[in-house]
Protein backbone atom coordinates (compact mmCIF):
# COMPACT_ATOMS: atom_id res chain seq x y z
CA UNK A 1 -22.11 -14.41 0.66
CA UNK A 2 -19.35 -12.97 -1.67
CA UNK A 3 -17.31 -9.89 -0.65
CA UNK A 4 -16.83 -9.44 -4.52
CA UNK A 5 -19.18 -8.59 -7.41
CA UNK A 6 -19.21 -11.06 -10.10
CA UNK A 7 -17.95 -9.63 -13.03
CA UNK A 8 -19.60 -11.04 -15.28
CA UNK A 9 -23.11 -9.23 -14.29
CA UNK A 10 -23.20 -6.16 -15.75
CA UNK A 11 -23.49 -3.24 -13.58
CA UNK A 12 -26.63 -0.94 -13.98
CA UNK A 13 -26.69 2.84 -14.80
CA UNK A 14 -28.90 4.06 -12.04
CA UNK A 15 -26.61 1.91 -9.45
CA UNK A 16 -25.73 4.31 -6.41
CA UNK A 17 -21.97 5.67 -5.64
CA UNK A 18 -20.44 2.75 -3.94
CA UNK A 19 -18.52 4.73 -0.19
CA UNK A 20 -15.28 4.64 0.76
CA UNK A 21 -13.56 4.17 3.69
CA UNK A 22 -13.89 7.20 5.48
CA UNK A 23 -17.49 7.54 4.71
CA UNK A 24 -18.31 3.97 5.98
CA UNK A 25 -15.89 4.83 8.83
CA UNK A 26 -18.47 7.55 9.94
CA UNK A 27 -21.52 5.73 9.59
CA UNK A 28 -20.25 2.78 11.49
CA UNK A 29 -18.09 4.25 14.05
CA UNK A 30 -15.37 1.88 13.59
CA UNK A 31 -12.13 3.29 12.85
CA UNK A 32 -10.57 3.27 9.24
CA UNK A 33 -8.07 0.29 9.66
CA UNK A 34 -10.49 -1.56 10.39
CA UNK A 35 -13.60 -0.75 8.06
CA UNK A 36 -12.39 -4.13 5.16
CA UNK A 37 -12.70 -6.67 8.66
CA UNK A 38 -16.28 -5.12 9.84
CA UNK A 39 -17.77 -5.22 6.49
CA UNK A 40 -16.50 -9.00 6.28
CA UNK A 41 -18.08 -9.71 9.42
CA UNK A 42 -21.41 -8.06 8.40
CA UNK A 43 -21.17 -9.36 4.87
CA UNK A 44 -20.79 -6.73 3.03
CA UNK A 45 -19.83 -6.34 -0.76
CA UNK A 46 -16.50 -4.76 -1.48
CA UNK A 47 -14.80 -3.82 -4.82
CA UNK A 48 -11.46 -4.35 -4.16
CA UNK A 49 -8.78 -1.99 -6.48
CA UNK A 50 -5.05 -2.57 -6.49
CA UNK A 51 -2.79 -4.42 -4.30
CA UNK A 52 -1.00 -5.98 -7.23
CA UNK A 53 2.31 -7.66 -6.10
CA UNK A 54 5.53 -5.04 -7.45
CA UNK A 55 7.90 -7.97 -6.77
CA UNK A 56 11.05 -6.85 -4.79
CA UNK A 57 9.07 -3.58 -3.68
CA UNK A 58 6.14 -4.92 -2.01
CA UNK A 59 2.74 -4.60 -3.04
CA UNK A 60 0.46 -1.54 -4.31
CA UNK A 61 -2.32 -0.23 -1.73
CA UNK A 62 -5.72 -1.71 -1.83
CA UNK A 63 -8.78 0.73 -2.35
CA UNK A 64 -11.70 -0.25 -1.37
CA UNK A 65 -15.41 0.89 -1.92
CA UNK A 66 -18.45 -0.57 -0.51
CA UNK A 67 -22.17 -1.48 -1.06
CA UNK A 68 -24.14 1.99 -0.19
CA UNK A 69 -27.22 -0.66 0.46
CA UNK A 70 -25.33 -3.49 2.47
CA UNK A 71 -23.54 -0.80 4.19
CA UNK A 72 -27.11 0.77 5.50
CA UNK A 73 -28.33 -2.49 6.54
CA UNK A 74 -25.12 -2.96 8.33
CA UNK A 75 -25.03 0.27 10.33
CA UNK A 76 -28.42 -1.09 11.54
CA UNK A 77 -27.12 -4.52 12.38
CA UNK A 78 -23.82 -3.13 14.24
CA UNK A 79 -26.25 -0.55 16.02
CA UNK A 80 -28.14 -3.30 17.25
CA UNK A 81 -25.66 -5.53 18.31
CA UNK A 82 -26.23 -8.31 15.70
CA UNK A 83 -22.57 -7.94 14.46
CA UNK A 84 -19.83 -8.58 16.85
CA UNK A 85 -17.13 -5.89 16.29
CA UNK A 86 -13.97 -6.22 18.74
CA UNK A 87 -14.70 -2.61 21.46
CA UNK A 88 -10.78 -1.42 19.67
CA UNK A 89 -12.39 -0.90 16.30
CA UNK A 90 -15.02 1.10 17.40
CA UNK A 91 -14.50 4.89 18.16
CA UNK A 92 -17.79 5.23 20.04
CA UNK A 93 -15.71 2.54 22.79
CA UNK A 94 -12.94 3.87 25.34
CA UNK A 95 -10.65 0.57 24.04
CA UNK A 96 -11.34 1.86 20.06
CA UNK A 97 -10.54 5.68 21.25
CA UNK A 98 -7.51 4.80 23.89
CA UNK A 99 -6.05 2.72 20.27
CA UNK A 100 -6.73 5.37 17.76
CA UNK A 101 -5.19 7.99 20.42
CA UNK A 102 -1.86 5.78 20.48
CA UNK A 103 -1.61 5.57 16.71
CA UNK A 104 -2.14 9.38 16.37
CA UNK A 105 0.68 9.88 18.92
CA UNK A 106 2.75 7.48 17.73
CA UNK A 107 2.62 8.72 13.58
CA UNK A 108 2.49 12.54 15.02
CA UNK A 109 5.84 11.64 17.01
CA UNK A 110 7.64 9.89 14.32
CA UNK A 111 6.83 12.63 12.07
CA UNK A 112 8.55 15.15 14.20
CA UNK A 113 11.55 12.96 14.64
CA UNK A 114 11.89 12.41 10.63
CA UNK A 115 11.70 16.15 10.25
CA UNK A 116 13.84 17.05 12.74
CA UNK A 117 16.75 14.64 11.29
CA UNK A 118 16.19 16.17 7.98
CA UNK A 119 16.69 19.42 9.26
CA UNK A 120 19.81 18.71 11.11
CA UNK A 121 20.90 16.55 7.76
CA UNK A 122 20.37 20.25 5.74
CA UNK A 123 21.95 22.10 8.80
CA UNK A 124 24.69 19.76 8.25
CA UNK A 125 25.25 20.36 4.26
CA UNK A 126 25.14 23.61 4.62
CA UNK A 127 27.71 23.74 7.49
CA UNK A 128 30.09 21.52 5.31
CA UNK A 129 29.40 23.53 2.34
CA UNK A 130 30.43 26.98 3.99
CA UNK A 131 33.29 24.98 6.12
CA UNK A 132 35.14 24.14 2.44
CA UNK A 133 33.86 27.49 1.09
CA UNK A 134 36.34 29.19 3.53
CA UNK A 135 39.29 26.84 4.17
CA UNK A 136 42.16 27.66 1.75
């Protein structure tokens, strides 16, 4: 099955919102990193947005939206155990929640250390600015 809608099928009016990320996240209890890899495994459609190459700086991010129908008839299919998602995507699995309680820790501590060294690098200016300010 395609992950992709062709494009050159024209898209009705009364077609439903395709969900994002975080609301498939919820319905599936999977964890957002991993929401593109279940949907592949349970064949879902995605629209893909983005992700264009920027040469030298890398690439843009990748949105992605989702099927509201294939994404019901997946939540019923990963309730029932007819798609095999690894237990450290899930957030309803100790493996999935001991993961996503890493990450957290990990981004929350690297955020305090990035703000801490660019409060010491202000401290700093402004210590060098008053220093020359008073020598004579």
């Amino acid at each position: 099955m395609s992950h992709t809608p062709d494009p050159d099928v024209p898209e009705s009016v009364d077609e439903e919102e395709w969900l994002g990320v975080r609301a498939v996240a919820r319905l599936w209890s999977v964890r957002e990193d991993w929401v593109p890899s279940v949907a592949h495994l349970a064949d879902v459609r995605v629209r893909r947005s983005g992700g264009e190459s920027r040469g030298t700086y890398g690439a843009a991010p990748t949105v992605h939206h989702f099927h509201p129908g294939d994404v019901r008839r997946a939540a019923r299919d990963i309730a029932e155990g007819r798609v095999d998602v690894p237990t450290v995507y899930r957030t309803d699995t100790p493996d999935g929640r001991r993961a996503e309680f890493w990450r957290t820790l990990l981004n929350r501590v690297l955020g305090t250390l990035f703000l801490a060294v660019l409060l010491a690098s202000v401290l700093m200016l402004l210590f060098v600015a008053g220093f020359l300010l008073t020598v004579e």
